[in-house]
C-alpha atoms as a PDB file:
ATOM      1  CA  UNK A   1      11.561 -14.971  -5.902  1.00  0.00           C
ATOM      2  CA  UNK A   2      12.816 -15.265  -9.574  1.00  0.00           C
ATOM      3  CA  UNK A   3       8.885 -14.198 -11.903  1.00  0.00           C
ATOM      4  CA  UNK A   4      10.855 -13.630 -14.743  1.00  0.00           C
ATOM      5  CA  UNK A   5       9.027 -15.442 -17.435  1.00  0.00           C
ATOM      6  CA  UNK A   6       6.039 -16.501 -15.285  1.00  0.00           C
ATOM      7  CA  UNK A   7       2.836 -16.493 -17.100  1.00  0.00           C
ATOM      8  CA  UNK A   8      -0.886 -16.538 -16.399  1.00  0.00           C
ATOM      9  CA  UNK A   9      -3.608 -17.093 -18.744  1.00  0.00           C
ATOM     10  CA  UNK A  10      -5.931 -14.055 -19.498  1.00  0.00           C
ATOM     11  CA  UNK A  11      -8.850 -15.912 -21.234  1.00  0.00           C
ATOM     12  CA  UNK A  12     -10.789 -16.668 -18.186  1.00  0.00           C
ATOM     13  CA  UNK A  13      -8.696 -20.139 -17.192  1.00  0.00           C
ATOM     14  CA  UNK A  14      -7.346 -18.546 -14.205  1.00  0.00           C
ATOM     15  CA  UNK A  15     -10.123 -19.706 -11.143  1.00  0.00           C
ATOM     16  CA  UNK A  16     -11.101 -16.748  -8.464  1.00  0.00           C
ATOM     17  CA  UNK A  17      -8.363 -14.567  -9.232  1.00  0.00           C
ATOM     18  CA  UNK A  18      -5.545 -17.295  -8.458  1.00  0.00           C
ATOM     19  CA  UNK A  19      -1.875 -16.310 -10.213  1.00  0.00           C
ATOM     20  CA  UNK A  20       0.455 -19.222 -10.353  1.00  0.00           C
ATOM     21  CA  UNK A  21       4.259 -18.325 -10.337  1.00  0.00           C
ATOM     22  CA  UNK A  22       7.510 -19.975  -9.591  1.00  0.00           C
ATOM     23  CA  UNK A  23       9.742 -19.425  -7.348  1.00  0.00           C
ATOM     24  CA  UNK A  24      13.697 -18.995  -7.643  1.00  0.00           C
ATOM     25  CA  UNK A  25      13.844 -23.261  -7.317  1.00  0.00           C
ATOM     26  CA  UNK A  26      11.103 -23.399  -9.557  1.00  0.00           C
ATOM     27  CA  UNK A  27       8.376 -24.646  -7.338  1.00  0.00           C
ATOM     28  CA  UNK A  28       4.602 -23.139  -8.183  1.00  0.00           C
ATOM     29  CA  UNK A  29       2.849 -20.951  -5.519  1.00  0.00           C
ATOM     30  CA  UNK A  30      -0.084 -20.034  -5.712  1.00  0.00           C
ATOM     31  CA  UNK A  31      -1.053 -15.713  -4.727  1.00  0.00           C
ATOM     32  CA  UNK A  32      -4.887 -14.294  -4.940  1.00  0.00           C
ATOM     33  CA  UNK A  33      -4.511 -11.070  -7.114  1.00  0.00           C
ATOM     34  CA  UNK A  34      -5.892  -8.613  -5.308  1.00  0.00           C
ATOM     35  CA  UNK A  35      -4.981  -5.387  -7.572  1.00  0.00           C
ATOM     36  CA  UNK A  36      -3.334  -3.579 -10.510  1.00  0.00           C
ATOM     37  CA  UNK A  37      -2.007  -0.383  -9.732  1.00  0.00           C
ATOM     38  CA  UNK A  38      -0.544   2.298 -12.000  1.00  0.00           C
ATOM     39  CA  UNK A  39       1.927   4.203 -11.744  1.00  0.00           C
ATOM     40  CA  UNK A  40       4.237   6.347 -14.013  1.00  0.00           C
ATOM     41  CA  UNK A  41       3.017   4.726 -16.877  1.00  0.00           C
ATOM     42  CA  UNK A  42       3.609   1.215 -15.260  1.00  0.00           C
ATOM     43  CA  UNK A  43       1.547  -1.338 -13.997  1.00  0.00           C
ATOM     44  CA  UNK A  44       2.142  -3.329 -10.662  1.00  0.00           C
ATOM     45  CA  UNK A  45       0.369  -6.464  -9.264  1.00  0.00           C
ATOM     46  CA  UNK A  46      -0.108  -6.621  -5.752  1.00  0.00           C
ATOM     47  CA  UNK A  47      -0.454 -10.205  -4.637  1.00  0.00           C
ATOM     48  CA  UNK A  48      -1.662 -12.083  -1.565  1.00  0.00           C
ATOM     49  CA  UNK A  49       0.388 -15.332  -1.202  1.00  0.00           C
ATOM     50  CA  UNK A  50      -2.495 -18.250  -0.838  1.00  0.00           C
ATOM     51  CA  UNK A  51       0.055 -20.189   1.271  1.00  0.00           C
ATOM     52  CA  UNK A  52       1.044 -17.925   4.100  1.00  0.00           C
ATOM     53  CA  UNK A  53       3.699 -18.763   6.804  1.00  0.00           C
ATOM     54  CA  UNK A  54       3.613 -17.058   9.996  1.00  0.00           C
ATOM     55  CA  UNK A  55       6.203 -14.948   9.994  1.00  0.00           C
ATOM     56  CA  UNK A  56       5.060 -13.144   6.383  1.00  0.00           C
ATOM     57  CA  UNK A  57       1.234 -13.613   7.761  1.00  0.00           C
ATOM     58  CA  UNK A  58      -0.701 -10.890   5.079  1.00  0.00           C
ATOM     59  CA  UNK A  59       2.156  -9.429   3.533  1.00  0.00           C
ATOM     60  CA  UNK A  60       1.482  -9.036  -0.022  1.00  0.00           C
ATOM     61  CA  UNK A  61       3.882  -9.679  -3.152  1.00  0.00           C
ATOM     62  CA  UNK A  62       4.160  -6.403  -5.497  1.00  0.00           C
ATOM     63  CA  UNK A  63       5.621  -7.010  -9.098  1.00  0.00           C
ATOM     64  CA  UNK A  64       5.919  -4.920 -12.446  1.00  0.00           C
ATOM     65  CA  UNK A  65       3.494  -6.326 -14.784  1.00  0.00           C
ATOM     66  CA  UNK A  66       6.499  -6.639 -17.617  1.00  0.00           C
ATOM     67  CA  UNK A  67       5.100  -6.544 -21.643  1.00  0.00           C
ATOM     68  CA  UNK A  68       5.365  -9.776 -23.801  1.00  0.00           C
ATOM     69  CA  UNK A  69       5.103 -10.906 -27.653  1.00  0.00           C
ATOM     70  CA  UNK A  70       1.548 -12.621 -26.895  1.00  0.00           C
ATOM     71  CA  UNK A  71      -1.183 -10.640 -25.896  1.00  0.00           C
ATOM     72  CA  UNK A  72      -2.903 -13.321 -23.538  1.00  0.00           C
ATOM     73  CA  UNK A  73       0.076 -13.521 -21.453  1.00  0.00           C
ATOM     74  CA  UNK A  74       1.636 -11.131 -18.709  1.00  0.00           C
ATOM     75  CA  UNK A  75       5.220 -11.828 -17.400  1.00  0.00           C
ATOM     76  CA  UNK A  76       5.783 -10.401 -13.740  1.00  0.00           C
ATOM     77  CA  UNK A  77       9.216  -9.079 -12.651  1.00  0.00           C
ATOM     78  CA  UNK A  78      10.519  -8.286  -9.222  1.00  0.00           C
ATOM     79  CA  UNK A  79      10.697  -4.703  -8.193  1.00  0.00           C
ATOM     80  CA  UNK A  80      13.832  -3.688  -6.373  1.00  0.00           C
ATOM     81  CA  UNK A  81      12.632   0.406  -5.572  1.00  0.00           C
ATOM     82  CA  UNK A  82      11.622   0.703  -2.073  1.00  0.00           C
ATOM     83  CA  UNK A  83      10.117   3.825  -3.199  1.00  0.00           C
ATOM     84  CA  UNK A  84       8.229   2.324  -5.822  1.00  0.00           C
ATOM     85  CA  UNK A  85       6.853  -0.496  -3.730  1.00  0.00           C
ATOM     86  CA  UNK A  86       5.847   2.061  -1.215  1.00  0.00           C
ATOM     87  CA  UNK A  87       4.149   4.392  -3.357  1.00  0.00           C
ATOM     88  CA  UNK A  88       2.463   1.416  -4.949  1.00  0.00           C
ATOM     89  CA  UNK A  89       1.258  -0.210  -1.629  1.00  0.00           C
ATOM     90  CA  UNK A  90       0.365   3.509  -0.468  1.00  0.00           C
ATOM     91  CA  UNK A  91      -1.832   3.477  -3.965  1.00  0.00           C
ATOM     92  CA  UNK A  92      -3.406   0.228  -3.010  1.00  0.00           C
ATOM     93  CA  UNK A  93      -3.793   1.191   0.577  1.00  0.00           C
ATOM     94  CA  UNK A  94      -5.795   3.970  -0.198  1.00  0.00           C
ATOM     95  CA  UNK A  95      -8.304   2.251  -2.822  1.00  0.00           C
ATOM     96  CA  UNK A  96      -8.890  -0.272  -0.238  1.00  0.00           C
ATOM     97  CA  UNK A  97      -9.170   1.515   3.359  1.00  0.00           C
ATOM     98  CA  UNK A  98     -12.308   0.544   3.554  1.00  0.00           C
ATOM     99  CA  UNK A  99     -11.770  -3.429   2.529  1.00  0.00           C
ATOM    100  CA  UNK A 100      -8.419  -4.507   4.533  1.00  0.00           C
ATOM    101  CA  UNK A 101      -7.218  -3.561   8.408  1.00  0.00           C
ATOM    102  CA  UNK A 102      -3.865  -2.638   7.316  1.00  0.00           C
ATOM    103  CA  UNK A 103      -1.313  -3.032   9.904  1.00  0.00           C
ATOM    104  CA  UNK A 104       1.790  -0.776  10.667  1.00  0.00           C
ATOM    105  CA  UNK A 105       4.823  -2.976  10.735  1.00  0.00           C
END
């Protein structure tokens, strides 16, 4: 999924914590945001896609909140690192034991 350039409103347009992006064909989908994590002076999203299919059933999205000119906006950018995702999803795992059933997969 290409969120390169994806935006989302910051002045309260955005309706119980709903994130629009596009995809790589540039269709919208629709994630709850469910975090923002730091880490090493970085910020990640983690994401709940709205739209699940069964095979990704409550797998969540985690992207690098990426700076931009405008203050009210946020771009999001893919995060390759599978030891950044996993110390990011450990980070959210921990702040939310008592919230989720997380599953090991």
């Amino acid at each position: 999924m290409n969120e390169e350039g994806n935006n989302i409103q910051e002045n309260g347009e955005e309706l119980d914590n709903i994130v629009i992006l596009n995809d790589e064909n540039g269709n919208e989908v629709k994630f709850e945001f469910l975090d923002l994590v730091e880490l090493d002076s970085e910020e990640y999203v983690v994401l709940l896609p709205t739209e699940e299919s069964e095979e990704e059933e409550g797998e969540v999205v985690i992207l690098k909140v990426d700076d931009t000119e405008s203050e009210d906006e946020e771009s999001y950018v893919s995060v390759d690192d599978e030891e950044v995702l996993n110390k990011v999803f450990e980070k959210f795992k921990e702040k939310f034991k008592d919230e989720f059933n997380f599953s090991e997969e």
